[in-house]
Protein backbone atom coordinates (compact mmCIF):
# COMPACT_ATOMS: atom_id res chain seq x y z
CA UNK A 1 23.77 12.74 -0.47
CA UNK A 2 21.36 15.37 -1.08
CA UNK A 3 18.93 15.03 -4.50
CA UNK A 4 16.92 18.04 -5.05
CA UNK A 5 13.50 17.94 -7.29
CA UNK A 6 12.79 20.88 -9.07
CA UNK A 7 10.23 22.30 -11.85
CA UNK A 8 7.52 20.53 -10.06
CA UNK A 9 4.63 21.66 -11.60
CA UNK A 10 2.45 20.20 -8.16
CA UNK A 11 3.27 18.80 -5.31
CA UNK A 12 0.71 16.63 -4.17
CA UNK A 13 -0.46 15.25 -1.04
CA UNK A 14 1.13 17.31 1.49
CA UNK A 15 0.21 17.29 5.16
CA UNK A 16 1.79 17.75 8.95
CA UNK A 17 3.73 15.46 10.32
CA UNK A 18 1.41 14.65 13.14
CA UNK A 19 -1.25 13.20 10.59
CA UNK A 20 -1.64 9.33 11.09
CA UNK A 21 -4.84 8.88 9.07
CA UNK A 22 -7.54 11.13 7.78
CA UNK A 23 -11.17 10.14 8.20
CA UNK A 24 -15.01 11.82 7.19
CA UNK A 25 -14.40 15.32 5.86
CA UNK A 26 -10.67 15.42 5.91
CA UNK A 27 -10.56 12.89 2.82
CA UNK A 28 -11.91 15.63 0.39
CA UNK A 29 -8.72 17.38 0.69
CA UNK A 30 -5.38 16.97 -0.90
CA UNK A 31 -3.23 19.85 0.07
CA UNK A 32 -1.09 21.08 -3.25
CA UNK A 33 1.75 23.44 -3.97
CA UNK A 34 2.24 24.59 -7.56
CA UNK A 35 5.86 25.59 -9.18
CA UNK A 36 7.53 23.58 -6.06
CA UNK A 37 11.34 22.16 -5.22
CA UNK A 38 11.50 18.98 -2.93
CA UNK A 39 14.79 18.44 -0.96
CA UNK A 40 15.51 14.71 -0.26
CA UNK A 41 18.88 13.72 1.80
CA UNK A 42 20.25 9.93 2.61
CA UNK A 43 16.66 9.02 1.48
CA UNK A 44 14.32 11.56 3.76
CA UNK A 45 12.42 14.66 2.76
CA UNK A 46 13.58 17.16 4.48
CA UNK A 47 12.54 20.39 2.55
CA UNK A 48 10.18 21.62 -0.11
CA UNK A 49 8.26 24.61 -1.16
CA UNK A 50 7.69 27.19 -3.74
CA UNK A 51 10.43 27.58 -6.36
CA UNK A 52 10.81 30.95 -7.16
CA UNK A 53 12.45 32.09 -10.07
CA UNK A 54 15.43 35.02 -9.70
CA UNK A 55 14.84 38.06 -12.21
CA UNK A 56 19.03 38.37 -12.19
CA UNK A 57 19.06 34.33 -13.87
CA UNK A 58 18.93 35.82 -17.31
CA UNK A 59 21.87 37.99 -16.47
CA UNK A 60 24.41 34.97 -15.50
CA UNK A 61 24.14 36.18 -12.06
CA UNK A 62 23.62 33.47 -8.87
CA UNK A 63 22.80 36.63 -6.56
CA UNK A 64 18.98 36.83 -6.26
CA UNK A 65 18.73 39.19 -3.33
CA UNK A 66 15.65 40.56 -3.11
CA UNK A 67 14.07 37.73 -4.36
CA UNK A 68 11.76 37.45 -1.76
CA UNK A 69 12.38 34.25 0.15
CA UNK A 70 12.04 33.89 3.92
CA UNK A 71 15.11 32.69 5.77
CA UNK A 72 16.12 31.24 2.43
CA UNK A 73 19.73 29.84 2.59
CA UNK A 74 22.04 30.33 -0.14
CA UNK A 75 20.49 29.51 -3.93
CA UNK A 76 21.87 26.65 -5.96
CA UNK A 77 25.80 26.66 -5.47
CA UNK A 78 28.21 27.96 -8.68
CA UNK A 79 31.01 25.93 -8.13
CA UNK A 80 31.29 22.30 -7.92
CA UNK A 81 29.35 19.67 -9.98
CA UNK A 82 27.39 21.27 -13.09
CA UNK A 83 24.29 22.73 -12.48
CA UNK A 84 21.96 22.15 -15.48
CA UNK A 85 20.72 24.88 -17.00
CA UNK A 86 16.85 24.92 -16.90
CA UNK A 87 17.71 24.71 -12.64
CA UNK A 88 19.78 28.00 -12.98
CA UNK A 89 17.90 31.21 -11.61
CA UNK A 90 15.82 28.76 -9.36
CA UNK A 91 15.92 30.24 -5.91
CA UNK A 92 15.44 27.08 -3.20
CA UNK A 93 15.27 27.45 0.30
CA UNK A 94 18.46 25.22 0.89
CA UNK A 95 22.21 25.20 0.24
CA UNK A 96 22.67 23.18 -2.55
CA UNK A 97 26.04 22.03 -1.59
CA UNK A 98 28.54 20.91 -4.72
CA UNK A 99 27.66 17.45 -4.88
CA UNK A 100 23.77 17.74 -4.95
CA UNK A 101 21.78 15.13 -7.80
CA UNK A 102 19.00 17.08 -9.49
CA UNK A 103 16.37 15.95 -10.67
CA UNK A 104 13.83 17.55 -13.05
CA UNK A 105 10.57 16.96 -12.92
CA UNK A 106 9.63 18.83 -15.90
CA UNK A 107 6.44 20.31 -14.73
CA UNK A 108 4.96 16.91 -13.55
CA UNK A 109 3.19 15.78 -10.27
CA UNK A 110 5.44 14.90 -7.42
CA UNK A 111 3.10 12.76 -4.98
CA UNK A 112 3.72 10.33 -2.27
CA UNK A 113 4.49 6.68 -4.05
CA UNK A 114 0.90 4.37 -3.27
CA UNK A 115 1.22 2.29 -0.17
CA UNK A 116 -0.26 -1.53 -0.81
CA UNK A 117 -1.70 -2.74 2.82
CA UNK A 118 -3.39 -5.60 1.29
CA UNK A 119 -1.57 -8.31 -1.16
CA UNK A 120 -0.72 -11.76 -1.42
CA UNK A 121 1.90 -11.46 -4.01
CA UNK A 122 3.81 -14.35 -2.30
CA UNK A 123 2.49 -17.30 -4.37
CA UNK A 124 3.69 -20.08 -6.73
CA UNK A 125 2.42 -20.54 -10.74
CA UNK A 126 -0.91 -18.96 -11.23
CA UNK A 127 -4.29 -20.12 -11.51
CA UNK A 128 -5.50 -19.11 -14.89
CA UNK A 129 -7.59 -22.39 -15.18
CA UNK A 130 -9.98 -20.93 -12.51
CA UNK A 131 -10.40 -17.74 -14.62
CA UNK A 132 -12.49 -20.38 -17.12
CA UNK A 133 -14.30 -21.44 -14.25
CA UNK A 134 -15.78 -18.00 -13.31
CA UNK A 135 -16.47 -16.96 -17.05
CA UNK A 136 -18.45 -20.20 -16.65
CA UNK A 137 -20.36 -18.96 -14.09
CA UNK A 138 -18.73 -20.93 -10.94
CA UNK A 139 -18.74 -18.75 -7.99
CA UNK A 140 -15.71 -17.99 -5.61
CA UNK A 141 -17.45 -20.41 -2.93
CA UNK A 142 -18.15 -22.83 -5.32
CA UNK A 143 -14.91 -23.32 -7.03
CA UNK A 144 -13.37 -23.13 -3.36
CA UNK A 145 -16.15 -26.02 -2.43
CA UNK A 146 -14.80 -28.31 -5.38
CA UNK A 147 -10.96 -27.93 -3.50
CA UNK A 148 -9.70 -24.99 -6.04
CA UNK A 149 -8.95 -21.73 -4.51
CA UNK A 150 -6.67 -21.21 -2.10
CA UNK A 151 -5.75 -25.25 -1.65
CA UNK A 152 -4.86 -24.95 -5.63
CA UNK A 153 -2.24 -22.20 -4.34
CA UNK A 154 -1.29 -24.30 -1.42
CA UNK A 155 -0.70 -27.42 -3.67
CA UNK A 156 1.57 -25.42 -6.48
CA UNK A 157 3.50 -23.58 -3.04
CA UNK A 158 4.48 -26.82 -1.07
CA UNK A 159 5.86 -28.14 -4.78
CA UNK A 160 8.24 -24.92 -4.90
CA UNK A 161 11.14 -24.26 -3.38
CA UNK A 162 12.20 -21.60 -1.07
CA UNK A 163 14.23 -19.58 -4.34
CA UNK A 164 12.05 -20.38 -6.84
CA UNK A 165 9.55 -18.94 -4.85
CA UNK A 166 11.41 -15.89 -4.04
CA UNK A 167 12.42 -15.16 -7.66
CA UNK A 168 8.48 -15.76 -8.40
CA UNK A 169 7.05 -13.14 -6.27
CA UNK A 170 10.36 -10.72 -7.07
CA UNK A 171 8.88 -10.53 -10.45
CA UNK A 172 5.76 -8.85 -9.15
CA UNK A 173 7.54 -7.08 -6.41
CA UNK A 174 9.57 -4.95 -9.53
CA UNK A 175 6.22 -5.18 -11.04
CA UNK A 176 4.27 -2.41 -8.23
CA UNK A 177 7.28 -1.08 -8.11
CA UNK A 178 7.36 0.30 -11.38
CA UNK A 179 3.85 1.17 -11.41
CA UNK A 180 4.41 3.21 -8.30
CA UNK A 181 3.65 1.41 -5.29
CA UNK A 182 6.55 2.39 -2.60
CA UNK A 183 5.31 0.30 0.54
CA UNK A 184 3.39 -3.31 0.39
CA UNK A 185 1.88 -5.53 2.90
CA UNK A 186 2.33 -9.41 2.13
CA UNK A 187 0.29 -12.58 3.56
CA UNK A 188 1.16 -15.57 3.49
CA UNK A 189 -1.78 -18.00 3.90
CA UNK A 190 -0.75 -20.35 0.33
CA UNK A 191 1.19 -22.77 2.83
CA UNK A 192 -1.37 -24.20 5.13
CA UNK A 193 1.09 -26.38 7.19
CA UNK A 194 3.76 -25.03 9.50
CA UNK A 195 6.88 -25.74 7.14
CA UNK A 196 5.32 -24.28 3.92
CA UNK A 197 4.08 -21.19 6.20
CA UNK A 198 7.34 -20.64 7.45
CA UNK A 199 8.88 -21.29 3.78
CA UNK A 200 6.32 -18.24 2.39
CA UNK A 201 7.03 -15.54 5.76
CA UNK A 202 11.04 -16.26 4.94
CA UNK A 203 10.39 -15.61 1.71
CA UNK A 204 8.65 -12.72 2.49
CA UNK A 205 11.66 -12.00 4.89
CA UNK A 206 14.30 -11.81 1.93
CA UNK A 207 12.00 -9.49 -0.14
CA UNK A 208 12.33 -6.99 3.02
CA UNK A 209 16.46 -7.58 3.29
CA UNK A 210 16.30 -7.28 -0.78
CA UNK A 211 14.21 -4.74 -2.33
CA UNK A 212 14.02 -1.13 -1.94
CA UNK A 213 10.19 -1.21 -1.23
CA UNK A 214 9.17 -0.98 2.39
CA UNK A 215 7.51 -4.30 3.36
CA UNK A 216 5.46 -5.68 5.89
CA UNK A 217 4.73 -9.10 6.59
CA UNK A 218 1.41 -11.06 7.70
CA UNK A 219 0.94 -14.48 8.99
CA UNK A 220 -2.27 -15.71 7.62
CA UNK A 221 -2.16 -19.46 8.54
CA UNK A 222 -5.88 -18.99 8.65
CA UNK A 223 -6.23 -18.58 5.52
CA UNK A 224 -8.03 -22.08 4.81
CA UNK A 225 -8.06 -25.25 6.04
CA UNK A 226 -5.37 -26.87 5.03
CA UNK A 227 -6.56 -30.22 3.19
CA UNK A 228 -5.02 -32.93 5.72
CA UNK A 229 -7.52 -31.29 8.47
CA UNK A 230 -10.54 -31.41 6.26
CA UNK A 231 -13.64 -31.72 8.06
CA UNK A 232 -11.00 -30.97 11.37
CA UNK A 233 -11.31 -27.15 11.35
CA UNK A 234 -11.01 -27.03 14.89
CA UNK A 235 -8.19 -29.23 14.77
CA UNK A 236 -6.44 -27.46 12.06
CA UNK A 237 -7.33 -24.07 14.28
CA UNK A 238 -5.08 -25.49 17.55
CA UNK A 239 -2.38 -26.17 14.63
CA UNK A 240 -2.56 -22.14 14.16
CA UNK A 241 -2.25 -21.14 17.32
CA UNK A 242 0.40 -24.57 19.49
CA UNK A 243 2.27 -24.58 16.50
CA UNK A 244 2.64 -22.21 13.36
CA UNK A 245 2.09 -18.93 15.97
CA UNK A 246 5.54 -20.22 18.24
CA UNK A 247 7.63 -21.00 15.13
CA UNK A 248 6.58 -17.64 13.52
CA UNK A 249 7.12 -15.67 17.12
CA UNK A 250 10.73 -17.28 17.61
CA UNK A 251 12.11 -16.11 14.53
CA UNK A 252 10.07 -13.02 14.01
CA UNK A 253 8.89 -13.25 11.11
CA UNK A 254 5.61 -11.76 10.83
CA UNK A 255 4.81 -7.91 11.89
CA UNK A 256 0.68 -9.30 12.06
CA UNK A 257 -1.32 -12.05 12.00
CA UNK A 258 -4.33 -12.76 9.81
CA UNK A 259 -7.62 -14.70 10.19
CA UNK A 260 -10.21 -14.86 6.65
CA UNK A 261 -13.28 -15.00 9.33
CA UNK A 262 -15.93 -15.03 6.48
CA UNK A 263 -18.67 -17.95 5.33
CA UNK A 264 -17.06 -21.03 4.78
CA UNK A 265 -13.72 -20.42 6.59
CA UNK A 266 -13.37 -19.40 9.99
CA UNK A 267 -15.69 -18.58 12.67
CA UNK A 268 -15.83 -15.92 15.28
CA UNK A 269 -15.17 -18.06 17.54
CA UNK A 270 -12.07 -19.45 15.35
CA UNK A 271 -10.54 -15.87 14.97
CA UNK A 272 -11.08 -15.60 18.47
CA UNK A 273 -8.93 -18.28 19.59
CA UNK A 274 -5.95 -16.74 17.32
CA UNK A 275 -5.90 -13.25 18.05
CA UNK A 276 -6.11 -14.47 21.44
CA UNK A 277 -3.15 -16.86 21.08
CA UNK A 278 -1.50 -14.28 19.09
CA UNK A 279 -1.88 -11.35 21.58
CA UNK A 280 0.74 -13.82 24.01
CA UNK A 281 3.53 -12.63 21.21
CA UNK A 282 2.56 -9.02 21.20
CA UNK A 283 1.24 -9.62 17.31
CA UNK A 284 -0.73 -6.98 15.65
CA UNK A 285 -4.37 -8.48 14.64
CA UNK A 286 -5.83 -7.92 11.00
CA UNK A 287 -9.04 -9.36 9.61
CA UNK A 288 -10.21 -10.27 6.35
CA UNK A 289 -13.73 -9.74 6.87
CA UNK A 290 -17.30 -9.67 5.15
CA UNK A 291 -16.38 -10.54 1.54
CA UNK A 292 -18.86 -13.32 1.16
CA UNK A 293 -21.54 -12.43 3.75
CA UNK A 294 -21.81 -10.74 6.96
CA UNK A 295 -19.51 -12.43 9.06
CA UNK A 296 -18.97 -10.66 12.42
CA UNK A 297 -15.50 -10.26 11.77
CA UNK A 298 -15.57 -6.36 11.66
CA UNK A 299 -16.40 -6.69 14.94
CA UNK A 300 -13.74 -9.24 16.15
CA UNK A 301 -11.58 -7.17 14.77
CA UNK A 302 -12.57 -4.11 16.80
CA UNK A 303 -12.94 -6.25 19.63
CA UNK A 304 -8.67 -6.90 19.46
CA UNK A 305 -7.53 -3.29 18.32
CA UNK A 306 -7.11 -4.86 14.95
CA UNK A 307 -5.02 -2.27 13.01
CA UNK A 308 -7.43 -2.87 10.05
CA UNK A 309 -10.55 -4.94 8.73
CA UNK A 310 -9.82 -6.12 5.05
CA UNK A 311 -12.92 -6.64 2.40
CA UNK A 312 -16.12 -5.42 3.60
CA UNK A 313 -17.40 -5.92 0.18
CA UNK A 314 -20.61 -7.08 2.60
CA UNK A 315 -21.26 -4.91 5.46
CA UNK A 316 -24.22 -3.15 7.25
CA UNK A 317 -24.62 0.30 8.86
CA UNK A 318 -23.98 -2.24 12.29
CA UNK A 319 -19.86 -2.46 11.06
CA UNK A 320 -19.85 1.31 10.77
CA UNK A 321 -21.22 1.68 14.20
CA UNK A 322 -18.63 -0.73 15.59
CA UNK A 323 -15.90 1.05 13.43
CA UNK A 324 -16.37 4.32 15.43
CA UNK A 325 -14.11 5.75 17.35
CA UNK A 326 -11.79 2.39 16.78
CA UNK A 327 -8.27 2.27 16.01
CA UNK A 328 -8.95 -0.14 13.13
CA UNK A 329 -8.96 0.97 9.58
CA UNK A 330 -11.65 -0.28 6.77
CA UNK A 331 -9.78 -1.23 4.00
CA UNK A 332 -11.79 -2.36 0.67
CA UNK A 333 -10.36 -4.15 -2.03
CA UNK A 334 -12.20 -2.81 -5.49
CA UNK A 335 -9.58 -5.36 -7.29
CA UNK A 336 -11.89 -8.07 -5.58
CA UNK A 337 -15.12 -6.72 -6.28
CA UNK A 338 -14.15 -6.04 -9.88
CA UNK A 339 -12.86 -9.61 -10.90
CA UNK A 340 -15.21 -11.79 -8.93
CA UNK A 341 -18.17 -9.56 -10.33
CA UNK A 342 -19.27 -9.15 -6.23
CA UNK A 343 -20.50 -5.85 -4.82
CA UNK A 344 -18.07 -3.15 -3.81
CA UNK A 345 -17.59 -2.05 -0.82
CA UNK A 346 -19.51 1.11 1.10
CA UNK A 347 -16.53 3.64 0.73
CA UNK A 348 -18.75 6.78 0.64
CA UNK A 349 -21.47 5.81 3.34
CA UNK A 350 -18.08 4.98 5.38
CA UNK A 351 -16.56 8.33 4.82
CA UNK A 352 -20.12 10.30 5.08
CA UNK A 353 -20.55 8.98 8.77
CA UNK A 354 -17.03 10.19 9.65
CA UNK A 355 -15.12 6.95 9.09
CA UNK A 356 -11.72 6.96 7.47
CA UNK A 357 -11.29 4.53 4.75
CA UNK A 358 -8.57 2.86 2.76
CA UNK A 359 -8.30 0.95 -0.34
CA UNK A 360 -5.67 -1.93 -1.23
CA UNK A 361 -4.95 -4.22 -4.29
CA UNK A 362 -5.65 -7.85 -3.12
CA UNK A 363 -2.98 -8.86 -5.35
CA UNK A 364 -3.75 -12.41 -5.55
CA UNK A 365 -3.35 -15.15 -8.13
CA UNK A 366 -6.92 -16.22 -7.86
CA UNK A 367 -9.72 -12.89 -7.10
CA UNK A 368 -7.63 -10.04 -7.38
CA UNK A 369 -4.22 -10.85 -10.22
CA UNK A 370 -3.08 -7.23 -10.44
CA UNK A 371 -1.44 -5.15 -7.98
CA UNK A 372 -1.79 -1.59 -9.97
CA UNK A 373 -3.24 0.99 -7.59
CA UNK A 374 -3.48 3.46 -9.87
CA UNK A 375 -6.54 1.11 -11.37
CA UNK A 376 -7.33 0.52 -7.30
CA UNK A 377 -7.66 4.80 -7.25
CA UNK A 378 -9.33 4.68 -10.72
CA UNK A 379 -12.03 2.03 -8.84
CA UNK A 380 -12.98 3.95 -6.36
CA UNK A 381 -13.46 6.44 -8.29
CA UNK A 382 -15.41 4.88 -10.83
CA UNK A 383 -17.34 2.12 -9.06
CA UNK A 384 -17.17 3.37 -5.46
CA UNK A 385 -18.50 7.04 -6.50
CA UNK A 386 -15.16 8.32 -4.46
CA UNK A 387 -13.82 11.93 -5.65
CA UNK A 388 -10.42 11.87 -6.73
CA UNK A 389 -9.39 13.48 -3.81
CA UNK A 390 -10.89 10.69 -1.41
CA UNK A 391 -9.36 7.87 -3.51
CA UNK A 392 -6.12 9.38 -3.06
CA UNK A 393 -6.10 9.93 0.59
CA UNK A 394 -7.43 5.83 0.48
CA UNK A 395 -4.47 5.00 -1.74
CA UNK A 396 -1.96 6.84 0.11
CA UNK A 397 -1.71 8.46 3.90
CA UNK A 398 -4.91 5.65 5.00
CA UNK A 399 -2.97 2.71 3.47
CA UNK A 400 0.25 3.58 5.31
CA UNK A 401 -1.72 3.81 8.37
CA UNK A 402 -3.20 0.15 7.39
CA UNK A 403 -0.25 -1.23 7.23
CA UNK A 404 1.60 0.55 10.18
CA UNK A 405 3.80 2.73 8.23
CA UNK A 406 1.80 6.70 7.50
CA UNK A 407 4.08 7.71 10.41
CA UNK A 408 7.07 7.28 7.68
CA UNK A 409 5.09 6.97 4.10
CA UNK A 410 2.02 8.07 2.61
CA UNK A 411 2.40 11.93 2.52
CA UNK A 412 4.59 14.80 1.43
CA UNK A 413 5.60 15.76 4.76
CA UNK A 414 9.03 16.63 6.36
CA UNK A 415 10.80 13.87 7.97
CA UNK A 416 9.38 10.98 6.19
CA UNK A 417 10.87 8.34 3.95
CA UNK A 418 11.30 9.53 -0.08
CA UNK A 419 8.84 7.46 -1.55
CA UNK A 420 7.53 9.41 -4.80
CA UNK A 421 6.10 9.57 -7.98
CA UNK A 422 7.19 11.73 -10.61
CA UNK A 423 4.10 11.59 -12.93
CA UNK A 424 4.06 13.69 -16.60
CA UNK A 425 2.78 17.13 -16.69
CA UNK A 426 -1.15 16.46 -15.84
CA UNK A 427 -4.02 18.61 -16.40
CA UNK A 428 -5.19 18.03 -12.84
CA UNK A 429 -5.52 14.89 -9.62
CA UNK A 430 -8.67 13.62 -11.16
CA UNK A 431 -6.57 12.87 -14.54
CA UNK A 432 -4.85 10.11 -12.49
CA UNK A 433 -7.88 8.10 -12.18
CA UNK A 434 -9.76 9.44 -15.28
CA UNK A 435 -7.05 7.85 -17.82
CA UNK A 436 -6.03 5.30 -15.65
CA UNK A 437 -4.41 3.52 -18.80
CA UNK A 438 -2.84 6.12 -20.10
CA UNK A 439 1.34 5.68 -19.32
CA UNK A 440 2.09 9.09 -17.00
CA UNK A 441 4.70 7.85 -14.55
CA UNK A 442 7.97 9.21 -15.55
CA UNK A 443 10.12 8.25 -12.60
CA UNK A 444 9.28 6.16 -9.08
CA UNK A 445 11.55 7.15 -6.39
CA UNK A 446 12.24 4.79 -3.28
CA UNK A 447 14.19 5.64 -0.52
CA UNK A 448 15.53 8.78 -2.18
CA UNK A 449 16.75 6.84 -5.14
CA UNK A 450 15.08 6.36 -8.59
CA UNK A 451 14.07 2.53 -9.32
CA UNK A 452 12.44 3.36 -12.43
CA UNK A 453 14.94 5.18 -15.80
């Protein structure tokens, strides 16, 4: 099936299909075609360019010789299907065919759909009574210290079932979907015991089989300790790595694995024991790192290849000299920073010393309830003292790359997945961010196929 996208007022995002990540200068950039056509068959781009309008279209003609296009195959096909009429006279570098969708984008943005490489959307109930508790003043360390937190979450999971949970987090799975996110990383980490673990990475498991966003899955067992080891972290640590690491190996259920090395969680040493452990099943590290103090978990994480270090709402000029020339991306969370009041991350001194950077929701029930990355963009921006080109890159081609996927999502580029936004006709990028309430998504596109009317 072949769709075709046309009156595209820009293309955004566009890059080579050797580009993993960008980092330092190459985030100012978004590369942009105006007046463009985007080809998409059985759900990968395969074409786009300039759309070029035949001087013979007002004459009823479908000859447009002479119109000036390279190579350009035959224009949009006469017979067959209908074309509609706005499309005829528009010269495309590809044979429609007689059974080609169109789509029209009306003079809108067409941009890569945002990639999500850091949620936890995966949780039971809410916890809305904590949200009291910080207007009161209670920190996140201090309501975790009184047993709220994460063990609330881990109390409301283990009293769920398997399809109520599922049904749960599919109700915020459509919800970044419609909002435009086209790829999403999930933790678990709200089960804290091997069987409730196991009950959130299956559930994780049938949002993959299920839903037409990409998704990747990420065993956080340590998350926190779960409250039958309490005072026992180091016996609730072996629990991670003899038993909830085999269990999720055998039935492959996890793509990474997760350790929340930070103040009043786990140690370095902790983390080290698990990437260690999980290294035996060939699974990919990630960190959460740095949100409450200076942890040394950057550098754990660089230590084990991690594919990315998660927070960093706390870091020194000593993480960005451990980030160079690493593998592993710095991913901030501005979600974070902007409910729990904390500082945000160093995006720009990351980016000025040649560091790539991305940025992610944290959709979580308890410091981060909102997985719109449109806001997440809009953050950097506004907060983070990002352009608008930087925050894209952050939200789109360095997210995929977080999350293992910018060889398939995250760009405009040849060969990749269809995951797009069809946005209103915009004065410019930076209007994205700069009205980040205002409603300008008119279609989101997954896979090649519309999920939004």
């Amino acid at each position: 099936m072949k769709t075709i996208i046309y009156n595209i007022g820009t293309l955004a995002g566009i890059l080579p299909s050797d580009v993993r990540r960008l980092e330092g200068e190459q985030m100012n950039h978004v590369e942009c075609m105006e007046n463009a056509y985007l080809v998409i068959e059985d759900g990968i781009i395969t074409e786009y360019g300039p759309a070029v309008i035949s001087p013979l279209a007002s004459l009823g003609r479908n000859d447009s010789a002479g119109v000036g296009i390279k190579n350009r195959a035959t224009p949009l096909a006469a017979g067959g299907r209908s074309i509609p009429k706005e499309a005829k006279g528009v010269v495309f570098n590809t044979d429609a065919g007689t059974d080609a969708e169109f789509i029209d984008a009306q003079g809108g943005f067409v941009m890569p759909a945002f990639c999500d490489s850091h949620t936890h959307i995966v949780y039971a109930g809410c916890r809305d009574g904590e949200f009291r508790d910080k207007i009161a003043g209670l920190s996140y360390e201090e309501i975790a210290a009184r047993g709220g937190g994460i063990l609330n979450s881990a109390d409301l999971l283990h009293a769920t079932s398997e399809d109520e949970l599922y049904e749960q987090s599919m109700v915020r799975v459509r919800e970044i979907m419609a909002m435009g996110t086209g790829a999403v990383e999930i933790k678990s980490g709200y089960g804290l015991t091997v069987e409730d673990e196991l009950k959130m990475l299956r559930v994780i498991r049938r949002i993959k089989e299920t839903a037409p966003i990409t998704v990747k899955a990420n065993f956080l067992g340590a998350h926190a300790v779960g409250r039958a080891y309490k005072g026992r972290q180091s016996e609730y640590v072996d629990l991670v790595c003899n038993e909830m690491l085999p269990r999720v190996a055998e039935e492959g259920l996890a793509d990474f694995v997760d350790v929340f090395c930070d103040a009043g969680f786990f140690t370095v040493e902790d983390t080290e024991k698990i990437l260690s452990k999980a290294a035996e099943y060939g699974i990919t590290p990630k960190i959460h790192a740095n949100e409450l103090e200076v942890s040394g978990g950057v550098q754990v994480g660089v230590k084990y290849n991690a594919l990315s270090v998660d927070h960093l709402e706390m870091t020194t000029d000593a993480e960005i000299e451990a980030l160079r020339g690493s593998v592993t991306m710095p991913t901030m969370l501005p979600g974070c920073s902007f409910f729990l009041g904390i500082p945000f991350g160093r995006a720009k001194d990351y980016i000025e010393a040649g560091l790539p950077v991305a940025l992610a929701s944290d959709y979580n029930p308890g410091s981060s309830p909102s997985g719109n990355m449109r806001f997440v963009m809009a953050l950097g921006c506004i907060r983070m003292r990002l352009t608008p080109e930087q925050s894209f890159n952050a939200c789109t081609i360095n997210t995929a790359y977080a999350m293992g996927v910018s060889d398939q999502l995250g760009s405009i580029t040849v060969g990749k997945k269809a995951n797009l936004i069809i946005t209103k006709p915009l004065p410019s990028l930076a209007f994205i961010p700069y009205s980040h309430q205002t409603p300008i998504i008119e279609k989101v596109i997954l896979n090649g196929i519309a999920v939004t009317k």
